[in-house]
Protein backbone atom coordinates (compact mmCIF):
# COMPACT_ATOMS: atom_id res chain seq x y z
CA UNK A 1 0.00 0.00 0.00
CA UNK A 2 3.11 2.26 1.23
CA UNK A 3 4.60 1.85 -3.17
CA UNK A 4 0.86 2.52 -3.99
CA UNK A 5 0.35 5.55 -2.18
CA UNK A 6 3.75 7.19 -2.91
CA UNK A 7 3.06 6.55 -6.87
CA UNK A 8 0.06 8.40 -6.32
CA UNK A 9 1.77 10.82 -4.42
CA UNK A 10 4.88 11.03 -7.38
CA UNK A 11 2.31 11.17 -10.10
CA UNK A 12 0.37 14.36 -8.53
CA UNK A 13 3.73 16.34 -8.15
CA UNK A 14 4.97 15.31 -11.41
CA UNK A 15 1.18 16.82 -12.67
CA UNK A 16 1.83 20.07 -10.38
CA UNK A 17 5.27 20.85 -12.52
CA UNK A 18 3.36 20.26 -15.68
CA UNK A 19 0.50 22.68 -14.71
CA UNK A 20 3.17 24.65 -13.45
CA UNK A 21 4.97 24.82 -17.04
CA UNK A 22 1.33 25.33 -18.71
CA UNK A 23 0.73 28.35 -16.75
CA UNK A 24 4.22 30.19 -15.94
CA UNK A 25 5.71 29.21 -19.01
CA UNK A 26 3.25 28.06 -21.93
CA UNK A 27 0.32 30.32 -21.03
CA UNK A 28 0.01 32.38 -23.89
CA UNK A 29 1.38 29.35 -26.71
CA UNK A 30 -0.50 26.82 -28.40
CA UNK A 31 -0.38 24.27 -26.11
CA UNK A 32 -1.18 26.73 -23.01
CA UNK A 33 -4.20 28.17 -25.17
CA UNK A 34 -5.23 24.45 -26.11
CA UNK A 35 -5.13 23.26 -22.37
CA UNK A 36 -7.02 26.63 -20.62
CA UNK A 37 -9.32 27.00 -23.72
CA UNK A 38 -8.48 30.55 -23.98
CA UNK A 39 -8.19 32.89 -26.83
CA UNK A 40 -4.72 34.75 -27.19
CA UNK A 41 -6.07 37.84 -25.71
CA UNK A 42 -7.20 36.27 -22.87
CA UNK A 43 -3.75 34.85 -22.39
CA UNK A 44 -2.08 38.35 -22.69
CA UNK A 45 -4.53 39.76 -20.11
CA UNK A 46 -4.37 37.18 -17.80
CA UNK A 47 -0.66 36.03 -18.30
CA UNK A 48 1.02 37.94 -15.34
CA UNK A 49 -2.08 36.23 -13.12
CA UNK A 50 -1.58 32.86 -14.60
CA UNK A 51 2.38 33.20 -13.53
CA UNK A 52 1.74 33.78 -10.02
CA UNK A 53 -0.79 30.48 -10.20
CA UNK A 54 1.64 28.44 -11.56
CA UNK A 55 4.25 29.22 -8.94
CA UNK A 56 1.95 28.37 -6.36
CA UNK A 57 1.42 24.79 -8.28
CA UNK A 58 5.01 24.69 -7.90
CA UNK A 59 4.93 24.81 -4.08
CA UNK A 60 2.43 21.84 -4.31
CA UNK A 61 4.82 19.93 -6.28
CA UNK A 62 8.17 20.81 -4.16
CA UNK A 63 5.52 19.89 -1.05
CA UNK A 64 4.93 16.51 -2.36
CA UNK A 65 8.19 15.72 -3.45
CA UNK A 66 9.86 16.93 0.48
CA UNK A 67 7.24 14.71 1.87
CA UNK A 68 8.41 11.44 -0.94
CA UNK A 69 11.96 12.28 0.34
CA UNK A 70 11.07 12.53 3.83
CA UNK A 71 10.11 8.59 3.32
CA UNK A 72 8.31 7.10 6.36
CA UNK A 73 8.61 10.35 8.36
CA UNK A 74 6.83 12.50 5.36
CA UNK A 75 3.63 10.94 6.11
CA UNK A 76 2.52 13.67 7.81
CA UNK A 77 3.91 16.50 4.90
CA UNK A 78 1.93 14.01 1.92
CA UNK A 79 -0.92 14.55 4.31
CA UNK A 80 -0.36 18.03 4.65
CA UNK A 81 0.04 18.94 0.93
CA UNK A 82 -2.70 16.37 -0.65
CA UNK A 83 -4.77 18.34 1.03
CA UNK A 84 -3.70 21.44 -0.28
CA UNK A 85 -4.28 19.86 -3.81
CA UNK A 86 -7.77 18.45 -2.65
CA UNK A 87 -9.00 21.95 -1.79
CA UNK A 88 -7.26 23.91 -4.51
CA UNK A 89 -9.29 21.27 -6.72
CA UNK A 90 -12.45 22.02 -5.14
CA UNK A 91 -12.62 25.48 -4.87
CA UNK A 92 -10.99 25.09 -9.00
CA UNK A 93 -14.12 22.96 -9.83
CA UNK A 94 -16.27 25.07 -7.93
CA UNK A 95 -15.24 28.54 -9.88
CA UNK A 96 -12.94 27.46 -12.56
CA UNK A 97 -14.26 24.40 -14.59
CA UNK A 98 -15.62 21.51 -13.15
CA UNK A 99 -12.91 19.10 -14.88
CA UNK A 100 -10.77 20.64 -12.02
CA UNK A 101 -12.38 17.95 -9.82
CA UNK A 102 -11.21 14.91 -11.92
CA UNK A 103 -7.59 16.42 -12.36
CA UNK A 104 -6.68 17.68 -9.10
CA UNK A 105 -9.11 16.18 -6.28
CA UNK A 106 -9.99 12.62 -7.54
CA UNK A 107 -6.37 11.87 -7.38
CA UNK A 108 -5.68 13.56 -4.52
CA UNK A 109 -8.44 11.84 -2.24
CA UNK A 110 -6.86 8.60 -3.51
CA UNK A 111 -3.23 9.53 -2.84
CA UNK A 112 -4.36 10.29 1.22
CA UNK A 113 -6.90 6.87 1.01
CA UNK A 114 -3.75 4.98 0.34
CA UNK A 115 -1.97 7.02 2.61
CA UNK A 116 -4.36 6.33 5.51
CA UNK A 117 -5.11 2.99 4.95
CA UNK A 118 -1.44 1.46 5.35
């Protein structure tokens, strides 16, 4: 349950740097456009806001990853940042776009199941 979990856990940080590059990096380019569903204009208006989002998806990674180094004694830190990602996800699904739910909080509900149960 303890590989499970951390996979989980691995897999939602390794998501957080992506988002991270989508939004600090790839905002206003094709593949930032094709992801937010945004025009170009919208990009340029919103890029500077979009930056500061994707640094805090960065903290959510670096969280995750402290807690995978920590090994047993990140439990708590997984915890700790899952959570983070859980509620980031809701209140993303609540004002965003509902796919929010599926990308962010699905997963991250699993990651602390697995994490509780073992």
């Amino acid at each position: 349950m303890t590989l499970a979990a951390n996979a989980i856990v691995a897999l939602i940080g390794l998501l957080h740097v992506y988002i991270l590059v989508l939004e600090m990096f790839l905002w206003d380019k094709p593949a930032g456009l094709r992801a937010f569903g945004q025009t170009a204009a919208q990009a340029a208006a919103t890029k500077a806001l979009a930056a500061n989002q994707g640094l805090y998806n960065g903290f959510l990674a670096a969280g995750l990853f402290w807690g995978l180094i920590l090994g047993e004694a990140g439990t708590g830190v997984k915890v700790f940042f899952l959570v983070c990602v859980a509620v980031a996800g809701l209140y993303g699904a609540a004002t965003a776009s509902r796919k929010i739910l599926f990308i962010q909080t699905v997963p991250a509900a699993l990651g602390l199941a697995l994490l509780l149960l073992r």
